[in-house]
PDB file of N, CA and C in Angstrom:
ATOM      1  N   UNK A   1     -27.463 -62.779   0.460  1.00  0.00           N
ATOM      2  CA  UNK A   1     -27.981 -61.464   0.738  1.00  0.00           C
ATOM      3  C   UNK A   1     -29.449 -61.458   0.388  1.00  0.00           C
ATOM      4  N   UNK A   2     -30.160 -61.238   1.331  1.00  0.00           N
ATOM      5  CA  UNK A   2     -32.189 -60.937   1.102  1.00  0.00           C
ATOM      6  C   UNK A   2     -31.846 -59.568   1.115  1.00  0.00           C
ATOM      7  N   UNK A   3     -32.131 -58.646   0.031  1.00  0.00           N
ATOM      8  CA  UNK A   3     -33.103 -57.457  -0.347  1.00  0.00           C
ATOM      9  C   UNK A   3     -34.205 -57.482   0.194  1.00  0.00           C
ATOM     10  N   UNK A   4     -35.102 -58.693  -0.085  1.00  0.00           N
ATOM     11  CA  UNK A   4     -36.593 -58.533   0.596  1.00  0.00           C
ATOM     12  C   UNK A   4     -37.234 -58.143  -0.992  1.00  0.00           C
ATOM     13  N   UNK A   5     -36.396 -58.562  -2.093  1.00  0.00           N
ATOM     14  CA  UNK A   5     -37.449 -58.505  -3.079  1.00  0.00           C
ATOM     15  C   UNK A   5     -38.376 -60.023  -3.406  1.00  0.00           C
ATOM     16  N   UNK A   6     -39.160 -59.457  -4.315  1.00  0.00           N
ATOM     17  CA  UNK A   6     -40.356 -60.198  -4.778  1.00  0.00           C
ATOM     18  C   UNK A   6     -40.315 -60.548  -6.185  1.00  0.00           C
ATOM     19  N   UNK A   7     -40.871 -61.101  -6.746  1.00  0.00           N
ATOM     20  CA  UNK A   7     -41.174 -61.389  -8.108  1.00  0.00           C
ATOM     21  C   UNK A   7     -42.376 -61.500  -9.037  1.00  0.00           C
ATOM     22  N   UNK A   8     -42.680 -61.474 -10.533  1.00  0.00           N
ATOM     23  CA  UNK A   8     -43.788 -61.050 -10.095  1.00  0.00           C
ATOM     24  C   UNK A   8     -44.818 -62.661 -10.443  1.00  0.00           C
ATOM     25  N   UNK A   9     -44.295 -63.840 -10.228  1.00  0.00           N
ATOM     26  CA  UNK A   9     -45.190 -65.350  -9.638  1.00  0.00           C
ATOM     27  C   UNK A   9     -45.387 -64.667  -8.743  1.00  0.00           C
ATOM     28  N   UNK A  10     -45.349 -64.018  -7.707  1.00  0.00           N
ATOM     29  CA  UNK A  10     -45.523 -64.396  -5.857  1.00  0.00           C
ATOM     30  C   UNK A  10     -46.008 -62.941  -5.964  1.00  0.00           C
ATOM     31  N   UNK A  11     -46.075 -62.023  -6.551  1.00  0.00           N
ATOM     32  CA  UNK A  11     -46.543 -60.640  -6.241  1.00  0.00           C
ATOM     33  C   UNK A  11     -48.425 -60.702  -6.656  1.00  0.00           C
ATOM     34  N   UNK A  12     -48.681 -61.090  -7.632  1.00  0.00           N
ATOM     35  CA  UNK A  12     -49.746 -61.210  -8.442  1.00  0.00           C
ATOM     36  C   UNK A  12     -50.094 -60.799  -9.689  1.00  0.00           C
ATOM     37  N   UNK A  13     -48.648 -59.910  -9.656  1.00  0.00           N
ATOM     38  CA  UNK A  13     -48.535 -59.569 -11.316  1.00  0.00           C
ATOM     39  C   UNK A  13     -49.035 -60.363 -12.162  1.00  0.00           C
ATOM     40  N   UNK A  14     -48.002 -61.704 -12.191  1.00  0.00           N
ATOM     41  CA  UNK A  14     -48.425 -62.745 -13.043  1.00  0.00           C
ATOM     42  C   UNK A  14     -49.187 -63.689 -12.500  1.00  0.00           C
ATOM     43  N   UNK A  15     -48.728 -64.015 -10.812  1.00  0.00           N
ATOM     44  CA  UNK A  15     -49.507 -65.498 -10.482  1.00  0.00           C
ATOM     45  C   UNK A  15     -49.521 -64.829  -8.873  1.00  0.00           C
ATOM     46  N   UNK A  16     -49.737 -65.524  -8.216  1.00  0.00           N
ATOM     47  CA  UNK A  16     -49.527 -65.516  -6.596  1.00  0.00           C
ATOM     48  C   UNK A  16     -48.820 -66.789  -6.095  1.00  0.00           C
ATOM     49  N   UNK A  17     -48.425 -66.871  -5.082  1.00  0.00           N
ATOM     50  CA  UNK A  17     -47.850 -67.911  -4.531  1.00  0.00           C
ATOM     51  C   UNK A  17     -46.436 -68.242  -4.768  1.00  0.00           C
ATOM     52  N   UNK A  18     -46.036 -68.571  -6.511  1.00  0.00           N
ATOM     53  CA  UNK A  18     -44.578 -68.444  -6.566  1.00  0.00           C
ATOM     54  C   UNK A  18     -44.880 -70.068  -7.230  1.00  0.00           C
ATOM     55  N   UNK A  19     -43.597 -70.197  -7.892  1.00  0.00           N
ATOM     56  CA  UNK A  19     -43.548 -71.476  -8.596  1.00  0.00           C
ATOM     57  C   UNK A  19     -42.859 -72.608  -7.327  1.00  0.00           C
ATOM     58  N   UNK A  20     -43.326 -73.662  -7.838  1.00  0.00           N
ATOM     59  CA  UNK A  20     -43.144 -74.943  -7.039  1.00  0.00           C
ATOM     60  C   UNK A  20     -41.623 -75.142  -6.934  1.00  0.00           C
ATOM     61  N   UNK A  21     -40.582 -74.758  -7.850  1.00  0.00           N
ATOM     62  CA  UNK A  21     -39.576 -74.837  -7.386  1.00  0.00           C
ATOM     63  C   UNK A  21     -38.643 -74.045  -6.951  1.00  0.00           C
ATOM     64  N   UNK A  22     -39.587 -72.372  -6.226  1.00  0.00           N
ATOM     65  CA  UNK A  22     -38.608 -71.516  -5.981  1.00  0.00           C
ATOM     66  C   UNK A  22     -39.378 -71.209  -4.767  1.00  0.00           C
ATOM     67  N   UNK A  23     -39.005 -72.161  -3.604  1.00  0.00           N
ATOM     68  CA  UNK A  23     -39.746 -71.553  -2.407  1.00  0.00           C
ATOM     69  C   UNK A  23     -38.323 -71.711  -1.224  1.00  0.00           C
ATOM     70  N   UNK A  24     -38.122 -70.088  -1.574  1.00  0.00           N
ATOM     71  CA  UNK A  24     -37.435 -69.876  -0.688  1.00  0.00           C
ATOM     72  C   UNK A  24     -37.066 -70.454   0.519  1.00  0.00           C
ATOM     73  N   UNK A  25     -38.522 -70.137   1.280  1.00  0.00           N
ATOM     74  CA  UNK A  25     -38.189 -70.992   3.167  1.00  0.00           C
ATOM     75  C   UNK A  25     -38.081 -72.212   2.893  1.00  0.00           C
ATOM     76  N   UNK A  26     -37.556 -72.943   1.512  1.00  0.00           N
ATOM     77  CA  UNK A  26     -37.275 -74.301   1.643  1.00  0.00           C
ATOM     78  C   UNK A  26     -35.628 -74.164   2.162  1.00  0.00           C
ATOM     79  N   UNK A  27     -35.037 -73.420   1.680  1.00  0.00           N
ATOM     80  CA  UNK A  27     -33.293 -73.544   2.125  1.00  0.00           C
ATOM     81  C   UNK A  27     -32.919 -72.374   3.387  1.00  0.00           C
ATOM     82  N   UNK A  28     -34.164 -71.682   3.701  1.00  0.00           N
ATOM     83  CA  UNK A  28     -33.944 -70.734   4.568  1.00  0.00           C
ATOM     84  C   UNK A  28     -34.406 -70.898   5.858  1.00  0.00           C
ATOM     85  N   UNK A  29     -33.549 -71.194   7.245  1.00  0.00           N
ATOM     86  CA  UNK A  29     -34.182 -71.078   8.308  1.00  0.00           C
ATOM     87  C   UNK A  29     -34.979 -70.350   8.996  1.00  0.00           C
ATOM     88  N   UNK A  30     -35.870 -71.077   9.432  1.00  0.00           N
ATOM     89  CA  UNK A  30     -36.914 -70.183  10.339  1.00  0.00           C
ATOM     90  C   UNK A  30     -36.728 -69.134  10.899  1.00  0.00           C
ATOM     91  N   UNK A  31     -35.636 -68.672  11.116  1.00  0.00           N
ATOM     92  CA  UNK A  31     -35.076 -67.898  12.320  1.00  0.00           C
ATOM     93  C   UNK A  31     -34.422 -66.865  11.126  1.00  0.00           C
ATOM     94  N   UNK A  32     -34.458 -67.040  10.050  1.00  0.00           N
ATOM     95  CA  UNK A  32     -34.160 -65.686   8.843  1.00  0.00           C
ATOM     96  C   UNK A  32     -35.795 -65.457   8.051  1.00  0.00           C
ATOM     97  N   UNK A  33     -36.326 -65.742   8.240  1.00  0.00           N
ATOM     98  CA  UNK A  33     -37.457 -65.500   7.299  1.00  0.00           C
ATOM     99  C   UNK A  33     -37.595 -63.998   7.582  1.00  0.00           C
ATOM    100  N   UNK A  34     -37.465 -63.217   8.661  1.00  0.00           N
ATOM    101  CA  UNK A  34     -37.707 -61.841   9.211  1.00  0.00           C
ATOM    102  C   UNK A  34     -36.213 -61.431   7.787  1.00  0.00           C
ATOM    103  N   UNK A  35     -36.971 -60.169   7.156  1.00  0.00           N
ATOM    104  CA  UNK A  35     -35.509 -59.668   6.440  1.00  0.00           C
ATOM    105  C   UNK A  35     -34.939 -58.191   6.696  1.00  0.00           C
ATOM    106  N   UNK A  36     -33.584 -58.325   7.354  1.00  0.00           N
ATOM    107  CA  UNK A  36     -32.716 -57.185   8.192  1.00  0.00           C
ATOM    108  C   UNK A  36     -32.610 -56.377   7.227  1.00  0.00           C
ATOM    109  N   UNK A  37     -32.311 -55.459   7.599  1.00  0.00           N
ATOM    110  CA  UNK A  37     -31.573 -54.027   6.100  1.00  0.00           C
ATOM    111  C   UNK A  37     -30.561 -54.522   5.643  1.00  0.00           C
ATOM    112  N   UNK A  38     -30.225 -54.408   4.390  1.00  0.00           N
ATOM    113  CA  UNK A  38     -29.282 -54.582   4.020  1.00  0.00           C
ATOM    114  C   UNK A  38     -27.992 -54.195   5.109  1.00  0.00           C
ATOM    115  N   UNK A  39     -27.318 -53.279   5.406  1.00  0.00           N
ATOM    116  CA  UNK A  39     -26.744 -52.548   6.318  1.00  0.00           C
ATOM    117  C   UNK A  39     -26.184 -53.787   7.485  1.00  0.00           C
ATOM    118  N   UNK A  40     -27.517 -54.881   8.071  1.00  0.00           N
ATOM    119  CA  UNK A  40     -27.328 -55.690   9.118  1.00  0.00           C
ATOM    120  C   UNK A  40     -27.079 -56.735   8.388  1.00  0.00           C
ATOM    121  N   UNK A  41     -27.351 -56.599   7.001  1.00  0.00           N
ATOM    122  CA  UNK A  41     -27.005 -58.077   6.592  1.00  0.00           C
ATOM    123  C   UNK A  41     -25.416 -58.427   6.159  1.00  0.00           C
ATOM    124  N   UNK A  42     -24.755 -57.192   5.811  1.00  0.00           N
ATOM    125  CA  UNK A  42     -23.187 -57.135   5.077  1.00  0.00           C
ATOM    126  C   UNK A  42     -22.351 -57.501   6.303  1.00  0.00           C
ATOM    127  N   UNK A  43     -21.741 -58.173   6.082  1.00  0.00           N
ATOM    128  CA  UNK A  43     -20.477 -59.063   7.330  1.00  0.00           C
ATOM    129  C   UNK A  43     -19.489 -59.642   6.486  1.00  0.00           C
ATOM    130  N   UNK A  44     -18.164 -59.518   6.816  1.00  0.00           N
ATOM    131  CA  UNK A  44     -17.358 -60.134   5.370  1.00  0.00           C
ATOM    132  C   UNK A  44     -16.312 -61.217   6.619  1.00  0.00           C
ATOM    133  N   UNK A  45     -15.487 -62.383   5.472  1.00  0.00           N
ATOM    134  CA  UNK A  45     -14.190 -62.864   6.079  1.00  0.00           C
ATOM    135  C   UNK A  45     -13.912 -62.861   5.361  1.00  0.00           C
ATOM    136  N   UNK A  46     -12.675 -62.042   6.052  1.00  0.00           N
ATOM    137  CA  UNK A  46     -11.576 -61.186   5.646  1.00  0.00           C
ATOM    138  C   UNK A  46     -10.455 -62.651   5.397  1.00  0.00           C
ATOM    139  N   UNK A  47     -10.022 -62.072   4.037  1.00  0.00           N
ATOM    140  CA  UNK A  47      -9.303 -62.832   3.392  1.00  0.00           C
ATOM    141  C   UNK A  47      -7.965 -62.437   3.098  1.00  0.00           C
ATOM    142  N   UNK A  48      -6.946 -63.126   4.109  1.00  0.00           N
ATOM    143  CA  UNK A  48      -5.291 -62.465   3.509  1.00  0.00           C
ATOM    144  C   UNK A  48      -4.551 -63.719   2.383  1.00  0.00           C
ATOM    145  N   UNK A  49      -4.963 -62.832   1.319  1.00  0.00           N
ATOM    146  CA  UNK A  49      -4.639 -63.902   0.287  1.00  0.00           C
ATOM    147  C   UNK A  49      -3.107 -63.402  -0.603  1.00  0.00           C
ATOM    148  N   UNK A  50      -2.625 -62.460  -0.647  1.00  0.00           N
ATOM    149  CA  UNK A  50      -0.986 -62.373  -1.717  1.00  0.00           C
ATOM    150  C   UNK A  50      -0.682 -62.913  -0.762  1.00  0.00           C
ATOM    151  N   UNK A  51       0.407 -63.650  -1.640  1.00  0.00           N
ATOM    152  CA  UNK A  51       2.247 -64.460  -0.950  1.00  0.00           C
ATOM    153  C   UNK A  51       1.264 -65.688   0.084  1.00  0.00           C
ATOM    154  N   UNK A  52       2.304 -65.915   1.085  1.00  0.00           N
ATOM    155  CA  UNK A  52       2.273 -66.401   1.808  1.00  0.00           C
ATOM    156  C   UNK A  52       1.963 -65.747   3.702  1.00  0.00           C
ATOM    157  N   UNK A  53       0.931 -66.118   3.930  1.00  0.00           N
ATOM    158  CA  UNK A  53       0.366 -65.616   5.079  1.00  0.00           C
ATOM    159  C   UNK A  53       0.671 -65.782   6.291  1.00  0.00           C
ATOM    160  N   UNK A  54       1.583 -66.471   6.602  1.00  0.00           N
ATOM    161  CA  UNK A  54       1.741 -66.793   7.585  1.00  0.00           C
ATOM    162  C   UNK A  54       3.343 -67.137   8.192  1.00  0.00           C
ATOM    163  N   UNK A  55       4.160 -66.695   6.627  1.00  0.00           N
ATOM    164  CA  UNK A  55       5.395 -66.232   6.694  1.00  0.00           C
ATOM    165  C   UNK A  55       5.863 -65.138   7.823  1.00  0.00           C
ATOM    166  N   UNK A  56       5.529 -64.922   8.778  1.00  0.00           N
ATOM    167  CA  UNK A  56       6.163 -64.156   9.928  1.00  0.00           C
ATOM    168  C   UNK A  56       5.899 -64.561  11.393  1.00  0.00           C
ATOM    169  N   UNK A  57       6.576 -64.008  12.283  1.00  0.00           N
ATOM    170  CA  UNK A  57       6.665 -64.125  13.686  1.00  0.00           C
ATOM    171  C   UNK A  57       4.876 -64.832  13.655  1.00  0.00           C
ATOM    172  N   UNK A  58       5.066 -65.633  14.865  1.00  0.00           N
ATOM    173  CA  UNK A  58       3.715 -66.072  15.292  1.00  0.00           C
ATOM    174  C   UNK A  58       2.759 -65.222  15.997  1.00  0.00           C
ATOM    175  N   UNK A  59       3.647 -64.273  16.983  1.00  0.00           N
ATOM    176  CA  UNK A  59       3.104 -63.206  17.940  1.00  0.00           C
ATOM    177  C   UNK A  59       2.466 -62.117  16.973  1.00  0.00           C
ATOM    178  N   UNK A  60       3.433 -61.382  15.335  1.00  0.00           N
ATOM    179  CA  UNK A  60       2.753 -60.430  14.796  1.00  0.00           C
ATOM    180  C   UNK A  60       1.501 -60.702  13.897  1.00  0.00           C
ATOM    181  N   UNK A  61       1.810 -62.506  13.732  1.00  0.00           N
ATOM    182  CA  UNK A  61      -0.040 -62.941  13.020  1.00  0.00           C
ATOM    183  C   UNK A  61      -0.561 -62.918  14.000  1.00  0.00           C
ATOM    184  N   UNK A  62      -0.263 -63.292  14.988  1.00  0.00           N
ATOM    185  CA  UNK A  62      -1.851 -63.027  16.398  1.00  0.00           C
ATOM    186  C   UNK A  62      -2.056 -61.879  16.297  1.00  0.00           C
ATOM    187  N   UNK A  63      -1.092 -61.255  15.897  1.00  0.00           N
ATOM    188  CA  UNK A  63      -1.946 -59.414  16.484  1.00  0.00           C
ATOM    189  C   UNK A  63      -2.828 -58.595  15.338  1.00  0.00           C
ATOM    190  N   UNK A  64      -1.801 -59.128  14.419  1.00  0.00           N
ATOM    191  CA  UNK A  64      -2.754 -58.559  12.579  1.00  0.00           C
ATOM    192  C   UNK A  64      -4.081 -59.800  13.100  1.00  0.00           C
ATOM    193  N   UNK A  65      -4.279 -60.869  12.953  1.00  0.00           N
ATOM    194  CA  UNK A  65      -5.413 -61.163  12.784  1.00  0.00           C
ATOM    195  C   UNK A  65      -6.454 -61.341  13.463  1.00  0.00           C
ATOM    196  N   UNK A  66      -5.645 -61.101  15.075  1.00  0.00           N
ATOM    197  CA  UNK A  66      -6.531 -60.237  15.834  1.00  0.00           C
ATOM    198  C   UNK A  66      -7.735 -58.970  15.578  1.00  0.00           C
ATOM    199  N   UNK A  67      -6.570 -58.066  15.033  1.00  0.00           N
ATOM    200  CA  UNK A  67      -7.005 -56.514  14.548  1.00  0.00           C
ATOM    201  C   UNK A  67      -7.988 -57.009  13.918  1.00  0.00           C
ATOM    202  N   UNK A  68      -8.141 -57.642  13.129  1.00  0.00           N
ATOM    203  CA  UNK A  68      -8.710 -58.308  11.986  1.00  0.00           C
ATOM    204  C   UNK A  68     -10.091 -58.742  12.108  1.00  0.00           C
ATOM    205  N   UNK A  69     -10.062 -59.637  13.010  1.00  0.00           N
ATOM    206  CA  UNK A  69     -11.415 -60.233  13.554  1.00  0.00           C
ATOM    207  C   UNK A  69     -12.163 -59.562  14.398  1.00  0.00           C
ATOM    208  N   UNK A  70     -11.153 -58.544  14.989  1.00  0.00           N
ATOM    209  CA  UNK A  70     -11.978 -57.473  16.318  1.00  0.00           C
ATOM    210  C   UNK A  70     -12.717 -56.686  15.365  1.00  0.00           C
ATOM    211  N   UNK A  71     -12.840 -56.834  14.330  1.00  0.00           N
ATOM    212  CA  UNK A  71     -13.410 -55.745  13.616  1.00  0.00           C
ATOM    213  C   UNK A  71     -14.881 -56.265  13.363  1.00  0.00           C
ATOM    214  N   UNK A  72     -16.032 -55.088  13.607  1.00  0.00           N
ATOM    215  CA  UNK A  72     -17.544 -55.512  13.603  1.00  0.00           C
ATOM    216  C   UNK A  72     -17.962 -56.338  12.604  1.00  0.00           C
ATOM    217  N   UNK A  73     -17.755 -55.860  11.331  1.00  0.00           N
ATOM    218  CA  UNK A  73     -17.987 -56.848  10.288  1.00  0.00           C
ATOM    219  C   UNK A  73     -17.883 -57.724   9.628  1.00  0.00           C
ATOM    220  N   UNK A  74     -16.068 -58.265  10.442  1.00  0.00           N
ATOM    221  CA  UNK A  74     -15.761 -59.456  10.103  1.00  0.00           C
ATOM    222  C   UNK A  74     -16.226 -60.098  11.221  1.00  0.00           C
ATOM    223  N   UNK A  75     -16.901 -61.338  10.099  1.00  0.00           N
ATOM    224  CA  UNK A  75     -16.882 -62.866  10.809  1.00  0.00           C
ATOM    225  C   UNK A  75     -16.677 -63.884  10.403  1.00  0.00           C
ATOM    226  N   UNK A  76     -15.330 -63.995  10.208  1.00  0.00           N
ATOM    227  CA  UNK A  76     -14.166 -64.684  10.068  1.00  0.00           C
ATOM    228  C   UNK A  76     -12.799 -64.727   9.355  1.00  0.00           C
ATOM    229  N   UNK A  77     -12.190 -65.716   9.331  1.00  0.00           N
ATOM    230  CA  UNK A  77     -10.571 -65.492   8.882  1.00  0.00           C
ATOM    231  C   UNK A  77     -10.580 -66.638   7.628  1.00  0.00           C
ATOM    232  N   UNK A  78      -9.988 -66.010   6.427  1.00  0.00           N
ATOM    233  CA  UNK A  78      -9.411 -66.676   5.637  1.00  0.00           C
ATOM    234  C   UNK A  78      -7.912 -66.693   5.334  1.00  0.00           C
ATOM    235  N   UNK A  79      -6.915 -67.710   5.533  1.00  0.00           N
ATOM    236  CA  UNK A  79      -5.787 -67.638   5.239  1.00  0.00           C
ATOM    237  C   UNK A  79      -4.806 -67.933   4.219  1.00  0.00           C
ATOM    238  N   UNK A  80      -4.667 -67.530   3.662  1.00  0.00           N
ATOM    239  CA  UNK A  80      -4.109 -68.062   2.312  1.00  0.00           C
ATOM    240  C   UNK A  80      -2.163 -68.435   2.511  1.00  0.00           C
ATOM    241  N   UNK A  81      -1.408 -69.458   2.257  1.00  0.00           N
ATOM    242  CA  UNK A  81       0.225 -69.393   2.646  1.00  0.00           C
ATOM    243  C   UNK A  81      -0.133 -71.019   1.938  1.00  0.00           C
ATOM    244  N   UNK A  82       1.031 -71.468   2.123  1.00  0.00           N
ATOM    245  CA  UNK A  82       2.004 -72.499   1.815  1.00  0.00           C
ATOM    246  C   UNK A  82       2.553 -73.324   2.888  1.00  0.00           C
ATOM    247  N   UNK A  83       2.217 -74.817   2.656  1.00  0.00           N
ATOM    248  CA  UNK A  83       2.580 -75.933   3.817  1.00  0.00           C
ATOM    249  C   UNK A  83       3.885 -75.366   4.018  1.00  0.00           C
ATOM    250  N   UNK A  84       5.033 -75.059   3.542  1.00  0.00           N
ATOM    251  CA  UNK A  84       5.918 -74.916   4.364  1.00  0.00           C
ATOM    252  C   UNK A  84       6.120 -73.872   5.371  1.00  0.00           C
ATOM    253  N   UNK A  85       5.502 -72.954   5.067  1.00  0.00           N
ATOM    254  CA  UNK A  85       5.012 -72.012   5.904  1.00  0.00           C
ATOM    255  C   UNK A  85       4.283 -71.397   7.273  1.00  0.00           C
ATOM    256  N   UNK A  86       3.816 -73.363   7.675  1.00  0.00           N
ATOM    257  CA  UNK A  86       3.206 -73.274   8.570  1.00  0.00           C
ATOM    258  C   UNK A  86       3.979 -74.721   9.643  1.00  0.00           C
ATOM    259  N   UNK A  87       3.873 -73.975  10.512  1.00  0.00           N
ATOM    260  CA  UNK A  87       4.627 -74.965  11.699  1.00  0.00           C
ATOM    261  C   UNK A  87       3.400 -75.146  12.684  1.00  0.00           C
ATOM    262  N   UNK A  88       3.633 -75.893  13.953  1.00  0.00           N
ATOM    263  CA  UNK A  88       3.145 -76.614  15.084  1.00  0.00           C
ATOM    264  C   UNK A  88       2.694 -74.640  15.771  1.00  0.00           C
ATOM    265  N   UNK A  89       3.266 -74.218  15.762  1.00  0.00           N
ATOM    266  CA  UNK A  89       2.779 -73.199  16.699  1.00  0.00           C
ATOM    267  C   UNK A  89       2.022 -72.216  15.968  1.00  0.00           C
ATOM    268  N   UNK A  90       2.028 -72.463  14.818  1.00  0.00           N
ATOM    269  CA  UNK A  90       1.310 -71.337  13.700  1.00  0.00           C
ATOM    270  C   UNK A  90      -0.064 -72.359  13.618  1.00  0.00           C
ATOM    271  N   UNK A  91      -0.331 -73.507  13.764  1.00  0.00           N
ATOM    272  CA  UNK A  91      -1.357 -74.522  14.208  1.00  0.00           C
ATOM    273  C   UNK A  91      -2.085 -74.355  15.326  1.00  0.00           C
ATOM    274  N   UNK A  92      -1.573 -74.099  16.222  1.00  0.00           N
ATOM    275  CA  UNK A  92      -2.022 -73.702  17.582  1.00  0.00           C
ATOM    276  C   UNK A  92      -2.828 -72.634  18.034  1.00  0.00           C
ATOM    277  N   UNK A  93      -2.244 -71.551  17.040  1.00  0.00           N
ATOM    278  CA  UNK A  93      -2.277 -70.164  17.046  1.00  0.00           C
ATOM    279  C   UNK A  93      -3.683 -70.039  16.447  1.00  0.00           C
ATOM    280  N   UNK A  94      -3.394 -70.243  15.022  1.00  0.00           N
ATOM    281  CA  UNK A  94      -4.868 -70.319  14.758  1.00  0.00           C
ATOM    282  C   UNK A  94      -6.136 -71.236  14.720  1.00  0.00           C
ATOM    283  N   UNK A  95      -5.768 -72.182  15.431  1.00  0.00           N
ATOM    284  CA  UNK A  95      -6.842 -73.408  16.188  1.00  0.00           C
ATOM    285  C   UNK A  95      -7.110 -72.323  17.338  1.00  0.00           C
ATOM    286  N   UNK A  96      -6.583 -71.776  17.902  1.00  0.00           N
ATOM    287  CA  UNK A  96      -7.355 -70.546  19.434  1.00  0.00           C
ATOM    288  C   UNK A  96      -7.990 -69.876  18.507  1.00  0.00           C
ATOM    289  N   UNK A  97      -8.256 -69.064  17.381  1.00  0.00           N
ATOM    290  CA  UNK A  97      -8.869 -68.614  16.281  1.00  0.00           C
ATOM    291  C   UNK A  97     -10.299 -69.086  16.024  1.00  0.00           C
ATOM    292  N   UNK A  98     -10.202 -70.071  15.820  1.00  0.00           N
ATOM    293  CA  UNK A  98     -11.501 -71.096  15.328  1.00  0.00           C
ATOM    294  C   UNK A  98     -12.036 -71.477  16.516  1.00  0.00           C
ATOM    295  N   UNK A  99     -11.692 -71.048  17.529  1.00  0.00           N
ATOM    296  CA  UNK A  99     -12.638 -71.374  18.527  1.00  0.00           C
ATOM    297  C   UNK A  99     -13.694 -70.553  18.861  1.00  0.00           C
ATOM    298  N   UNK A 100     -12.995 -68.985  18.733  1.00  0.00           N
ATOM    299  CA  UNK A 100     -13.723 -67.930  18.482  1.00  0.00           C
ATOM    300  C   UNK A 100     -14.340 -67.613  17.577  1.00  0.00           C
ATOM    301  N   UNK A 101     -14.113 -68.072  15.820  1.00  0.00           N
ATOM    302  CA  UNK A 101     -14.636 -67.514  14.663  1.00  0.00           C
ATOM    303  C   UNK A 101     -14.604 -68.622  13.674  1.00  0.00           C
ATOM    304  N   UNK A 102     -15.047 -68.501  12.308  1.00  0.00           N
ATOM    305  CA  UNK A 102     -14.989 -69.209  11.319  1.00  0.00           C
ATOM    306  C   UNK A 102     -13.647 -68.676  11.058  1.00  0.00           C
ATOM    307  N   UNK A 103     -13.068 -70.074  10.544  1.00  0.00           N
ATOM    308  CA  UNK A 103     -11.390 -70.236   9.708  1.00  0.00           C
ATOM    309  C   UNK A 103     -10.913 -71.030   9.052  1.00  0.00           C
ATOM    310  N   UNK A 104     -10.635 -70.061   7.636  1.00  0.00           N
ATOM    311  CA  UNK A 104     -10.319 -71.355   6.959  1.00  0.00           C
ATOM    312  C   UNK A 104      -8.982 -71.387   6.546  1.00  0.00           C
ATOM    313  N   UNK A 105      -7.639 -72.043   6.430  1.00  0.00           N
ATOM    314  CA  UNK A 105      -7.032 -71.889   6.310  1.00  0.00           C
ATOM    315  C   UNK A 105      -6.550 -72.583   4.493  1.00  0.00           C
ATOM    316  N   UNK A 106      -6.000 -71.551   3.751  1.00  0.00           N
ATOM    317  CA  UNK A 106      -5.758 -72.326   2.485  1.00  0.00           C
ATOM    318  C   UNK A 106      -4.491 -72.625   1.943  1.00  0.00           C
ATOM    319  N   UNK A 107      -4.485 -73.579   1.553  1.00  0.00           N
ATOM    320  CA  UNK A 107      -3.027 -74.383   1.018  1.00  0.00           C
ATOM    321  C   UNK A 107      -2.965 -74.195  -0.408  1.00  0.00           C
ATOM    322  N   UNK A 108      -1.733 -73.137  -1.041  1.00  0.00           N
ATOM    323  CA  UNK A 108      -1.602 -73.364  -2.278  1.00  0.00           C
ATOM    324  C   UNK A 108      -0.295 -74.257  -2.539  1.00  0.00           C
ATOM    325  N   UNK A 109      -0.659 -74.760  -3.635  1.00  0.00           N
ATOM    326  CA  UNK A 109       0.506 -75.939  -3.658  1.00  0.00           C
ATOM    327  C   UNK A 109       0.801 -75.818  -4.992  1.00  0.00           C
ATOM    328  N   UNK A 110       1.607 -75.496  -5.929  1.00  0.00           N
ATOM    329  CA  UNK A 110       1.530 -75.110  -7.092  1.00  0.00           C
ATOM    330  C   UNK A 110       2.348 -76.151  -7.583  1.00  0.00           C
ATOM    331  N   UNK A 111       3.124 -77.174  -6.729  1.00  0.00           N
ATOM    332  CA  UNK A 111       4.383 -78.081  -6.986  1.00  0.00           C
ATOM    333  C   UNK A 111       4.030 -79.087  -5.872  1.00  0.00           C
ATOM    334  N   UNK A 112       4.071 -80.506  -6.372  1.00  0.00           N
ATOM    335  CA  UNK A 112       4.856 -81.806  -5.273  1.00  0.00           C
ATOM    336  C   UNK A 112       6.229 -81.880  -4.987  1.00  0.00           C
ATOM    337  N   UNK A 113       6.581 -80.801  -6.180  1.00  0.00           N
ATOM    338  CA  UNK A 113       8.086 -81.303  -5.832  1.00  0.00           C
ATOM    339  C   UNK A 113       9.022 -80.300  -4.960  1.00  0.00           C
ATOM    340  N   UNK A 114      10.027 -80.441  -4.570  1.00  0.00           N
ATOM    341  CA  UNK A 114      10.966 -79.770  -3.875  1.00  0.00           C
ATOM    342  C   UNK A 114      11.708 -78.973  -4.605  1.00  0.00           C
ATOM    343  N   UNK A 115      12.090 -79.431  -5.811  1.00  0.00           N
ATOM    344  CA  UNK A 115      13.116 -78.673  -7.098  1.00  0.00           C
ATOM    345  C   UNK A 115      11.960 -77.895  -7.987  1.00  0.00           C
TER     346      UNK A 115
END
C-alpha cells in the first residue's frame, strides 16, 4: 500500500534525497511510481479458509467462487481444504479459475497418517 508519504531524509527536514538504502523505485515498477488514492489501491483475495473448502458439489464451488471473484475488489482466490478433499474435477474447476485470476490453493495436512 503507497499513502504517498514522505520522510523527513527525502523531505528536507533532515536531508534531501533519502538514504542510500531506502530508494523506493528500486523494488517499484515504473508503471507505479504515479500514487492512486488509497480507495484505487485496496483490492483483496478473498480467502475461504475454516474446514475444508472444497468439501461440496463441484457445480456449488463454481458458483460461490464465482460470486466471489465477480466481485470488484477481489483479485483473486485463496483456498484453503485438505488433499482428500480434492478430486480430478475439483482440479479442473479451479485450473479454469487461474486462468482468469490469481489462485492459490492451500493444503493443510495436520497428519501423514491415515489413523
Amino acid at each position: 500500500m503507497d499513502a504517498g508519504f514522505t520522510c523527513p531524509n527525502r523531505d528536507g527536514t533532515v536531508a534531501v534525497g533519502g538514504c542510500a538504502y531506502c530508494n523506493n523505485n528500486s523494488f517499484r515498477p515504473p508503471s507505479a511510481i504515479k500514487t492512486d488514492p488509497i480507495r484505487d489501491q485496496v483490492k483483496f483475495i478473498i480467502y475461504f479458509q475454516p474446514f475444508s473448502n472444497t468439501y461440496a458439489e463441484t457445480e456449488y464451488l463454481r458458483r460461490l467462487y464465482r460470486d466471489a471473484i465477480d466481485h470488484p475488489e477481489v483479485v483473486g482466490l485463496a483456498i484453503g481444504t485438505r488433499p482428500d478433499c480434492v478430486d480430478e474435477e475439483n482440479i479442473r474447476m479451479i485450473g479454469e479459475f487461474a486462468e482468469r485470476t490469481h489462485v492459490s490453493l492451500e493444503f493443510g495436512v495436520e497428519s501423514i497418517y491415515d489413523d
